[in-house]
Protein backbone atom coordinates (compact mmCIF):
# COMPACT_ATOMS: atom_id res chain seq x y z
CA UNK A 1 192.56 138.52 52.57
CA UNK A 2 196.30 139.15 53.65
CA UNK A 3 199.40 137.37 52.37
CA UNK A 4 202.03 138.86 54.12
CA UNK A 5 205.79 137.80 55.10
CA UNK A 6 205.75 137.00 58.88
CA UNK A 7 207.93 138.47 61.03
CA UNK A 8 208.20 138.20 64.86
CA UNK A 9 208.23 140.37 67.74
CA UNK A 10 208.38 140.90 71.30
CA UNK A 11 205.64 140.80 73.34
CA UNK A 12 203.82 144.22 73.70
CA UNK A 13 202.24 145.83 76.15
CA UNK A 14 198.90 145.06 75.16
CA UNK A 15 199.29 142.14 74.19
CA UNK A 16 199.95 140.83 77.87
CA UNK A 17 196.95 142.92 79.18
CA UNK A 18 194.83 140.72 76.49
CA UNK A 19 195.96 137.41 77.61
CA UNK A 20 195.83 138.10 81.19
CA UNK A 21 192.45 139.29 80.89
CA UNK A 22 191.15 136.05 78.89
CA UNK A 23 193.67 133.94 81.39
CA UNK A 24 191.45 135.52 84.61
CA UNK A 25 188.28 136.17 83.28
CA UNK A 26 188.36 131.95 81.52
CA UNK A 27 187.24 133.34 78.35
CA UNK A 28 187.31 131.04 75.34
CA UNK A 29 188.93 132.57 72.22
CA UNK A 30 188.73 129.23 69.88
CA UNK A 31 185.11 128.97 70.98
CA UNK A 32 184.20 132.03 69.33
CA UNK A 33 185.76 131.33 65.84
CA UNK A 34 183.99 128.25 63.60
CA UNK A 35 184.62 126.85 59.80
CA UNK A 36 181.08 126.29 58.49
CA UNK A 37 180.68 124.03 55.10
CA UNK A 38 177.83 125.06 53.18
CA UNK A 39 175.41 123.51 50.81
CA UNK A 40 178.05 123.55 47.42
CA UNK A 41 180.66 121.91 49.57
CA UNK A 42 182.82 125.14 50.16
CA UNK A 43 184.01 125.78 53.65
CA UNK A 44 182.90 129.34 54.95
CA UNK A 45 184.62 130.92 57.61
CA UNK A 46 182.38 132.42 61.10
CA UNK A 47 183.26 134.48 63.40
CA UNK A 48 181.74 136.52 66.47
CA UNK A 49 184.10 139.57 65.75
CA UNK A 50 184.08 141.05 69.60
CA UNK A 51 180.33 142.94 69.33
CA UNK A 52 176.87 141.38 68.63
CA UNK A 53 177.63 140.88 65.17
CA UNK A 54 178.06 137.59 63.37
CA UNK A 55 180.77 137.86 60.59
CA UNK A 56 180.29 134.99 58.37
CA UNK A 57 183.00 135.02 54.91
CA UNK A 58 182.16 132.92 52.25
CA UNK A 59 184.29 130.53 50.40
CA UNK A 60 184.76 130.32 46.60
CA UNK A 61 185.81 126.59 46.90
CA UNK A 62 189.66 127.90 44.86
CA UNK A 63 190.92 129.18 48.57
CA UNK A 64 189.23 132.64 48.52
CA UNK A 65 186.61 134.09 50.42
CA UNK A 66 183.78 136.77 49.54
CA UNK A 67 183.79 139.86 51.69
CA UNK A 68 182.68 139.64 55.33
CA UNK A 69 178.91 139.57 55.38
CA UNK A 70 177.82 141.04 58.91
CA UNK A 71 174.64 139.47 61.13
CA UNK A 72 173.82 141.63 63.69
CA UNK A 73 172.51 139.60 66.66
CA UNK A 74 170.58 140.45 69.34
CA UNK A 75 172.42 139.08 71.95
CA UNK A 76 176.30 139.07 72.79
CA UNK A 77 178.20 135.72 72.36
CA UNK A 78 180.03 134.34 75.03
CA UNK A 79 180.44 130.73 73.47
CA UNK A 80 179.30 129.71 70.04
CA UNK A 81 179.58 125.93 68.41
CA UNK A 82 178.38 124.41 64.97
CA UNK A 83 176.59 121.00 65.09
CA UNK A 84 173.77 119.43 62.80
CA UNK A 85 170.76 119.34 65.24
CA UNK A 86 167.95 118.67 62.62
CA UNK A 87 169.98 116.27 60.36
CA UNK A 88 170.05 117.99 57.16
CA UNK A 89 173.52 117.93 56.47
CA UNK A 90 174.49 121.42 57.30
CA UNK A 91 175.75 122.89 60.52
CA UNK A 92 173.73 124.74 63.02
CA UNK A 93 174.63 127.74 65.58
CA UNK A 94 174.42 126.66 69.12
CA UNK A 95 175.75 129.96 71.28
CA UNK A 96 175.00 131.07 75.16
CA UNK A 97 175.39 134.65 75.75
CA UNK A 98 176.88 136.89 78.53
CA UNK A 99 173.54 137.39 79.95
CA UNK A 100 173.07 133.49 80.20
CA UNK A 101 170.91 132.70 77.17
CA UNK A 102 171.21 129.74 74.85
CA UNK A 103 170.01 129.60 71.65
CA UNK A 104 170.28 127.70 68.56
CA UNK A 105 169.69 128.86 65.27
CA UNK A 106 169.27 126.63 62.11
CA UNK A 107 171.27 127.18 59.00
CA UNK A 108 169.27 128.37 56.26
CA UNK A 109 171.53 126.87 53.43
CA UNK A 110 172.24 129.98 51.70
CA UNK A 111 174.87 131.19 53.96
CA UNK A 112 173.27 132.47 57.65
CA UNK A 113 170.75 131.15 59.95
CA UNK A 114 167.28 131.49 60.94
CA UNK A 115 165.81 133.35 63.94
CA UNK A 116 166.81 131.91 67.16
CA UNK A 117 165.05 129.75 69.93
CA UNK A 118 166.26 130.16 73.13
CA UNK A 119 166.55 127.14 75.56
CA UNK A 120 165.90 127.46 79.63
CA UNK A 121 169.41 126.87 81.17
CA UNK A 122 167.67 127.01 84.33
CA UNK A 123 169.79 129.54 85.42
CA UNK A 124 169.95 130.17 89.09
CA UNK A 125 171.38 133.53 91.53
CA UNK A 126 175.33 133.43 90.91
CA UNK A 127 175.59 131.30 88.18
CA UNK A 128 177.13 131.94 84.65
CA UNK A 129 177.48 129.92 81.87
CA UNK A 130 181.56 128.83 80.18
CA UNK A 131 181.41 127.03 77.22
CA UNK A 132 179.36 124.88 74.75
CA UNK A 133 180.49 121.49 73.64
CA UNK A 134 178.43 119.30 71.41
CA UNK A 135 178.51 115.56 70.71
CA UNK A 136 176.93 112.23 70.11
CA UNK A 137 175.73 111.03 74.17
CA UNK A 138 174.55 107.92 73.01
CA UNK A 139 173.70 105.43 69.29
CA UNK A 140 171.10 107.17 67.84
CA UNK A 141 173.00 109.36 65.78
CA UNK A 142 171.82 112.93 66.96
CA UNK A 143 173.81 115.30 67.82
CA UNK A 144 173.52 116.77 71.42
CA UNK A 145 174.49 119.93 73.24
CA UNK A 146 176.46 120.32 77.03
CA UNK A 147 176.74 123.43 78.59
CA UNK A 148 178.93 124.00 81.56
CA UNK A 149 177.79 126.61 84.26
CA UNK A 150 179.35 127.58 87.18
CA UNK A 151 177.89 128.86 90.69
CA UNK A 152 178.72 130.57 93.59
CA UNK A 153 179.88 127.21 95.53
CA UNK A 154 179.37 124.26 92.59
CA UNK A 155 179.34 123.20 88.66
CA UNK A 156 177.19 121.55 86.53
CA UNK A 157 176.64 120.67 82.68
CA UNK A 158 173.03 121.10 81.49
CA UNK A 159 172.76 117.92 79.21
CA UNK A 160 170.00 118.68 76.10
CA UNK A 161 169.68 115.84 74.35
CA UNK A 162 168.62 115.75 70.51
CA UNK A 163 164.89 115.36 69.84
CA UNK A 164 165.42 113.99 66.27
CA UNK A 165 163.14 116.92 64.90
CA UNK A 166 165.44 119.73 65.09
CA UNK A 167 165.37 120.48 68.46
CA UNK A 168 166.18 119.37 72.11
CA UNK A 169 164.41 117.57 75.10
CA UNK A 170 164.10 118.78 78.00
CA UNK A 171 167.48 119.47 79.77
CA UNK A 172 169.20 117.75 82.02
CA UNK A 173 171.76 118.54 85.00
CA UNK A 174 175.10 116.73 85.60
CA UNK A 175 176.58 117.86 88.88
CA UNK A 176 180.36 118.40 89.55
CA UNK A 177 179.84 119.02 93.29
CA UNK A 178 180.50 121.86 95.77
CA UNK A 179 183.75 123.92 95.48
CA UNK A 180 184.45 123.03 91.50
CA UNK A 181 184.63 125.39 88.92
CA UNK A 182 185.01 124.35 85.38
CA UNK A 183 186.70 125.85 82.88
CA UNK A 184 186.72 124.08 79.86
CA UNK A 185 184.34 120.87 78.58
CA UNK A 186 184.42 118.49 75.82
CA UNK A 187 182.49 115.15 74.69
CA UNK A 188 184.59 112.12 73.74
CA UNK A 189 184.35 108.49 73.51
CA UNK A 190 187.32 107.29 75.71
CA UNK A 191 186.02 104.06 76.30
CA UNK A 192 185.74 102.88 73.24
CA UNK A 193 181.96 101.75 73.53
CA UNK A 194 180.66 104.15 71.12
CA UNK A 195 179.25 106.45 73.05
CA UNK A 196 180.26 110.09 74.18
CA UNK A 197 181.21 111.12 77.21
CA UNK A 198 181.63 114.19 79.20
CA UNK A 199 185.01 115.32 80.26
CA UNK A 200 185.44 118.93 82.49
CA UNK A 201 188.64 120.52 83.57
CA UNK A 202 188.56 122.25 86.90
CA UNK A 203 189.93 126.03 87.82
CA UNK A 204 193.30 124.19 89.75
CA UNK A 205 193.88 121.52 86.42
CA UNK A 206 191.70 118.16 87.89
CA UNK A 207 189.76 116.51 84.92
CA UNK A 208 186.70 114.82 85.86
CA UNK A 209 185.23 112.27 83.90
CA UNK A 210 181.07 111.06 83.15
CA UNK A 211 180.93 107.74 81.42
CA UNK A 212 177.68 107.45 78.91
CA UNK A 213 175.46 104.50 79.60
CA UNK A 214 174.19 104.14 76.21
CA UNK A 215 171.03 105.47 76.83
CA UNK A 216 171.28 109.26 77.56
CA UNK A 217 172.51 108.41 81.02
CA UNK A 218 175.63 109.66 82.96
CA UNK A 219 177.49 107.87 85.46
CA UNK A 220 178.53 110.72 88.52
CA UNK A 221 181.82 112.60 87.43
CA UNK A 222 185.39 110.88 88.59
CA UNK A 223 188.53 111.99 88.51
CA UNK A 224 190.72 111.14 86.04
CA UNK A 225 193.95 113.57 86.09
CA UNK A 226 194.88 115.31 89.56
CA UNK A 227 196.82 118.52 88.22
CA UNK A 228 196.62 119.51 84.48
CA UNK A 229 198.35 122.80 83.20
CA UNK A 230 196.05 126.16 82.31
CA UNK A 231 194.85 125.97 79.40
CA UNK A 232 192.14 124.31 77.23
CA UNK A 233 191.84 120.52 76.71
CA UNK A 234 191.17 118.82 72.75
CA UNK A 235 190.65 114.84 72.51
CA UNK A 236 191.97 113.11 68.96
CA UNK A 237 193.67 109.79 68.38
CA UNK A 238 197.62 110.75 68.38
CA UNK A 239 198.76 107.15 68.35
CA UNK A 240 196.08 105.52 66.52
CA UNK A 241 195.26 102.74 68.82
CA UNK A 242 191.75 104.15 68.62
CA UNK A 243 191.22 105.48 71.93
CA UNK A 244 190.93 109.88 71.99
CA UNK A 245 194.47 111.07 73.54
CA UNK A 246 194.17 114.14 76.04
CA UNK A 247 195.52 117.23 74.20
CA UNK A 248 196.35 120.44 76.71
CA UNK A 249 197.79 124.09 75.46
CA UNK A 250 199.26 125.33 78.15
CA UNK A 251 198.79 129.14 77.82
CA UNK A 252 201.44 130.49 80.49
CA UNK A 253 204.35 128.23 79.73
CA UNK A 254 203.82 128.04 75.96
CA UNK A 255 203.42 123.78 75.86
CA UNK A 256 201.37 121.28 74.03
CA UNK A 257 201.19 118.29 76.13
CA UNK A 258 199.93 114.79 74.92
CA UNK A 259 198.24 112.00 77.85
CA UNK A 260 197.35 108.64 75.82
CA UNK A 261 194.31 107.40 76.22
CA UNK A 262 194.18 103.94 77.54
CA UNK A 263 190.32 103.32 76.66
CA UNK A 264 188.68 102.63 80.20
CA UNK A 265 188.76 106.29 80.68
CA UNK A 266 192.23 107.16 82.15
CA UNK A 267 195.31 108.49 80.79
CA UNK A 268 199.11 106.99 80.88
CA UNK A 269 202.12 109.10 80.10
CA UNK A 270 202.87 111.43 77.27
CA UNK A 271 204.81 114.19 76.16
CA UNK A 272 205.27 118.12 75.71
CA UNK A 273 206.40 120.22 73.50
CA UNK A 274 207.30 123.49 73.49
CA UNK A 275 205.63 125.92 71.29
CA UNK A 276 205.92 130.14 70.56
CA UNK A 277 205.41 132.86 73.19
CA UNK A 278 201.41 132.58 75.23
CA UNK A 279 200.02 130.42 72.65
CA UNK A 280 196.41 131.03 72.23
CA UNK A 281 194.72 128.46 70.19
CA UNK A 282 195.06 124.92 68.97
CA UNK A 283 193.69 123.38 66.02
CA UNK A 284 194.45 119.55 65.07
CA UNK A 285 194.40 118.09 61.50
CA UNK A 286 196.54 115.76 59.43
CA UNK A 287 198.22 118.18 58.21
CA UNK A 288 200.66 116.09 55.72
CA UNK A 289 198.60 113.18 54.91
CA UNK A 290 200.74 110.71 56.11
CA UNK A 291 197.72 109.82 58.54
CA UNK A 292 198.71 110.60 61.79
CA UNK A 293 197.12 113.18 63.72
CA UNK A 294 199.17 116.82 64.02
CA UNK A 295 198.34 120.06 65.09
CA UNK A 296 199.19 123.82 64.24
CA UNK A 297 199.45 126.14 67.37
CA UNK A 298 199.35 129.85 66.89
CA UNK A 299 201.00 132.82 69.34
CA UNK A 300 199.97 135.91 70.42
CA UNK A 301 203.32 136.53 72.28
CA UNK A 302 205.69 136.33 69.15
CA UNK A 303 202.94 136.30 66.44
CA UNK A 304 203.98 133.07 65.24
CA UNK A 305 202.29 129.60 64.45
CA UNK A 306 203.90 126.09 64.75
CA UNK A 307 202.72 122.86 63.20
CA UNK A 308 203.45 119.89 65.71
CA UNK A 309 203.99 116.95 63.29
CA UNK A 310 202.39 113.69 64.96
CA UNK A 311 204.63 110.57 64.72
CA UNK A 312 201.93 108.15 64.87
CA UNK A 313 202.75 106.73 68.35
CA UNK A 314 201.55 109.94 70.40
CA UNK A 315 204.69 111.83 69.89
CA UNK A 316 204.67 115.37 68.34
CA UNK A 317 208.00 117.20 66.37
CA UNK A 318 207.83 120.94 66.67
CA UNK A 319 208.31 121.98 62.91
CA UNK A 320 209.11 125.68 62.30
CA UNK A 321 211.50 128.28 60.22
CA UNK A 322 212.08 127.17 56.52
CA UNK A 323 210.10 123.54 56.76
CA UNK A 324 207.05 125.35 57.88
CA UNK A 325 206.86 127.69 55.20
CA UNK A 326 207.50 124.44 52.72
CA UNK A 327 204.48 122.94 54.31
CA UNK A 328 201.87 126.04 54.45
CA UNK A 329 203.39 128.33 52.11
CA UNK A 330 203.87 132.17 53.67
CA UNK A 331 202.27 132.14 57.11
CA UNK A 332 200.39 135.78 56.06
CA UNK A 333 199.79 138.46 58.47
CA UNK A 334 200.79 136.79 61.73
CA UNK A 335 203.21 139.59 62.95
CA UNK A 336 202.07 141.76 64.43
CA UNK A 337 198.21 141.24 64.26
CA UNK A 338 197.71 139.43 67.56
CA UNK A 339 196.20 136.13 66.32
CA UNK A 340 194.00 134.90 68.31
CA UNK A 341 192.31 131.81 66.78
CA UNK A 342 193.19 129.32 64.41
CA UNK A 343 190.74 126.99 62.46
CA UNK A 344 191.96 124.49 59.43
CA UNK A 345 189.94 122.73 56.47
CA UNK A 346 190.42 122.23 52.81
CA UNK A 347 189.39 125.60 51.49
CA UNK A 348 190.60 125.46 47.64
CA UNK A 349 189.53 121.46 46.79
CA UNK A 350 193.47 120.00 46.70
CA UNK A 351 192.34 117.22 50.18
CA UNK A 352 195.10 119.32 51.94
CA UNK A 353 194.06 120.89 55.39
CA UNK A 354 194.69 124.79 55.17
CA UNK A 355 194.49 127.19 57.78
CA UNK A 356 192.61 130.49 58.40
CA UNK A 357 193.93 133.07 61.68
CA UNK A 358 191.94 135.14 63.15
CA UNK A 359 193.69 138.74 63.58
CA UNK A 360 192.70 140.73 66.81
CA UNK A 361 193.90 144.10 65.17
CA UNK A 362 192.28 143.64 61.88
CA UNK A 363 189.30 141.08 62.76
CA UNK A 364 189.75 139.38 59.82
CA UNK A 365 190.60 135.91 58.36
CA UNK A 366 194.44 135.84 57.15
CA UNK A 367 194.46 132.04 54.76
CA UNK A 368 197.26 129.96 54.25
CA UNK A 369 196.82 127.41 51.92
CA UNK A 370 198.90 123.60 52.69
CA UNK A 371 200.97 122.64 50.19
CA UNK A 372 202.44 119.72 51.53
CA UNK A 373 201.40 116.07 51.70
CA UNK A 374 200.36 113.91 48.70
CA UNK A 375 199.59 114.76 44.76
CA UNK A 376 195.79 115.73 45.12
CA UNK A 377 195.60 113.06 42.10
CA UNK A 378 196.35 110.41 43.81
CA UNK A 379 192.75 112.03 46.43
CA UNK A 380 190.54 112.63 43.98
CA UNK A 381 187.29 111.34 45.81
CA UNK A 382 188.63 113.02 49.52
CA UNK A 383 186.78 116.72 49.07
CA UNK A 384 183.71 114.69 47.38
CA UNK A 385 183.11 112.31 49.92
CA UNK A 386 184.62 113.36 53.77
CA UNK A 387 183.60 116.26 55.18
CA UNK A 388 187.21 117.88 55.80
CA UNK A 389 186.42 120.13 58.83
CA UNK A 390 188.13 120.12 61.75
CA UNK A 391 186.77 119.79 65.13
């Protein structure tokens, strides 16, 4: 691992080429990069590191990793997501692959994951599958998996709901209608019964919205925002009322915008913030423990990151130069690696969320340990009892 002064730069060449490619082809770049805790309560790192290869790096609990240990897989990863489908505790690999497979493979506890079942998609002529989302569709506890595909002419999420025995029922289609394509899911509960539901962004920004009945039904997707910026959408409580707030990263224009949730499944005002040059990821976390939410943005344009401070009431403060360095130490490696993907967990034991970026050049993790927020004695029991990973 890389601890490096940061410096900045203009954008290159090929670093536009990059992002215009993910921008028009709807690629996910978060999707493909996961934190993973393990069975000693150490946070490993996983990536998919642009081949059929699974790079998984170990962590020694202290905020060090082993070196990269390399899967090779049999299949290329479009989207990949962690989730505990048999209920042991440790996370699983759901991923769907560029020829329109899904699979899921359970984690062996010693650091990879067993052979593979693959699960009909039901695939038809002209479709292709976008992302994978998991989440909890109704109260029994389980975690579930949503796919979104698109056709020729319509969308739809194939719904595979948790069987309780380390596997899936049979799936189930949600239709978003003729002439929608979706680019980006996610499961939330933004109505406050308890229960997650499924929330799609369209190609032109509209955000469509399928209520959970409780039962592992869906109520027909409605819309719930008109005109959204590109970009990928997160859900997290920004002004703790709890209801999830609407997150976007707009990729072109280099904003984080904030839409509070107002917990019957529609959205009031917010705000935006501008961030570095063609951000490319977003990661959320409470980054000083004062117990709002915040979130750390990372550039490929400028090869910088920015933590966006939450103010408990939905509003975010841009903190960068000497501040961010006293809260995350040297930001290693940024400049001019092209980081593309930021996740964020307590990797050396101090119940401080730290942060590990994905380089594009070097396809490696480059750490930076938090050292802000409160004494880790006064958090003694935080890494014992809360799982610390971020969604």
């Amino acid at each position: 691992m890389k601890l490096t002064q940061t410096h900045t730069s203009s954008i290159s060449l090929q670093h536009f080429i990059f992002l215009v490619f993910l921008l028009v082809s709807g690629a996910g770049i978060s999707a493909k990069f996961q934190v993973l805790k393990n069975n000693n309560n150490h946070f490993d790192l996983l990536a998919i590191n642009g081949s059929s290869e699974l790079v998984i790096q170990e962590g020694n609990g202290n905020g060090t990793f082993s070196n990269p240990s390399v899967i090779p897989l049999n299949f290329t990863p479009v989207s990949i997501e962690l989730g505990d489908i048999d209920s042991d505790g440790l996370k699983d690999l759901l991923a769907i692959d560029a020829s329109g497979d899904f699979s899921l493979s359970i984690n062996d506890g010693m650091g990879g994951f067993n052979g593979e079942t693959v699960l009909d998609l039901g695939l038809q002529l002209g479709e292709s599958t976008v992302e994978i989302a998991v989440g909890y569709l109704d109260g029994d506890e389980l975690v579930d998996a949503f796919v979104a595909i698109n056709g020729l002419l319509n969308s739809r999420v194939a719904i595979f709901e948790n069987d309780g025995m380390g596997g899936f029922m049979n799936r189930v289609d949600l239709d978003f209608g003729l002439l929608s394509t979706v680019v980006a899911i996610d499961v939330a509960d933004v109505n406050g019964d308890g229960d997650g539901d499924v929330i799609a962004k369209g190609l032109l920004g509209a955000l469509y919205t399928a209520i959970s009945d409780g039962v592992g039904g869906l109520s027909s997707p409605a819309l719930s925002i008109g005109s959204l910026p590109t970009g990928n959408i997160y859900f997290n409580d920004f002004n703790n009322d709890g209801f999830p707030d609407l997150v976007v990263l707009d990729e072109v224009l280099g904003l984080v915008s904030v839409r509070l949730g107002l917990g019957d499944g529609t959205y009031g005002t917010g705000t935006s913030v501008n961030v570095g040059l063609l951000p490319s990821d977003l990661v959320m976390a409470d980054i000083n423990g004062d117990g709002n939410q915040d979130a750390i943005t990372i550039n490929i344009g400028d090869n910088s990151a920015n933590v966006l401070l939450g103010d408990g009431l939905g509003g975010l403060v841009n903190t960068v130069g000497q501040l961010l360095t006293d809260l995350l130490g040297i930001i290693g490696g940024l400049g001019p690696n092209l980081p593309i993907s930021v996740v964020s967990a307590d990797f050396n034991g101090d119940c401080r969320w730290d942060m590990a970026v994905w380089s594009g050049l070097t396809n490696e993790y480059i750490i930076t340990l938090n050292q802000s927020g409160p004494d880790p004695a006064d958090l003694i029991f935080c890494s014992v009892f809360e799982d610390q990973s971020a969604n």
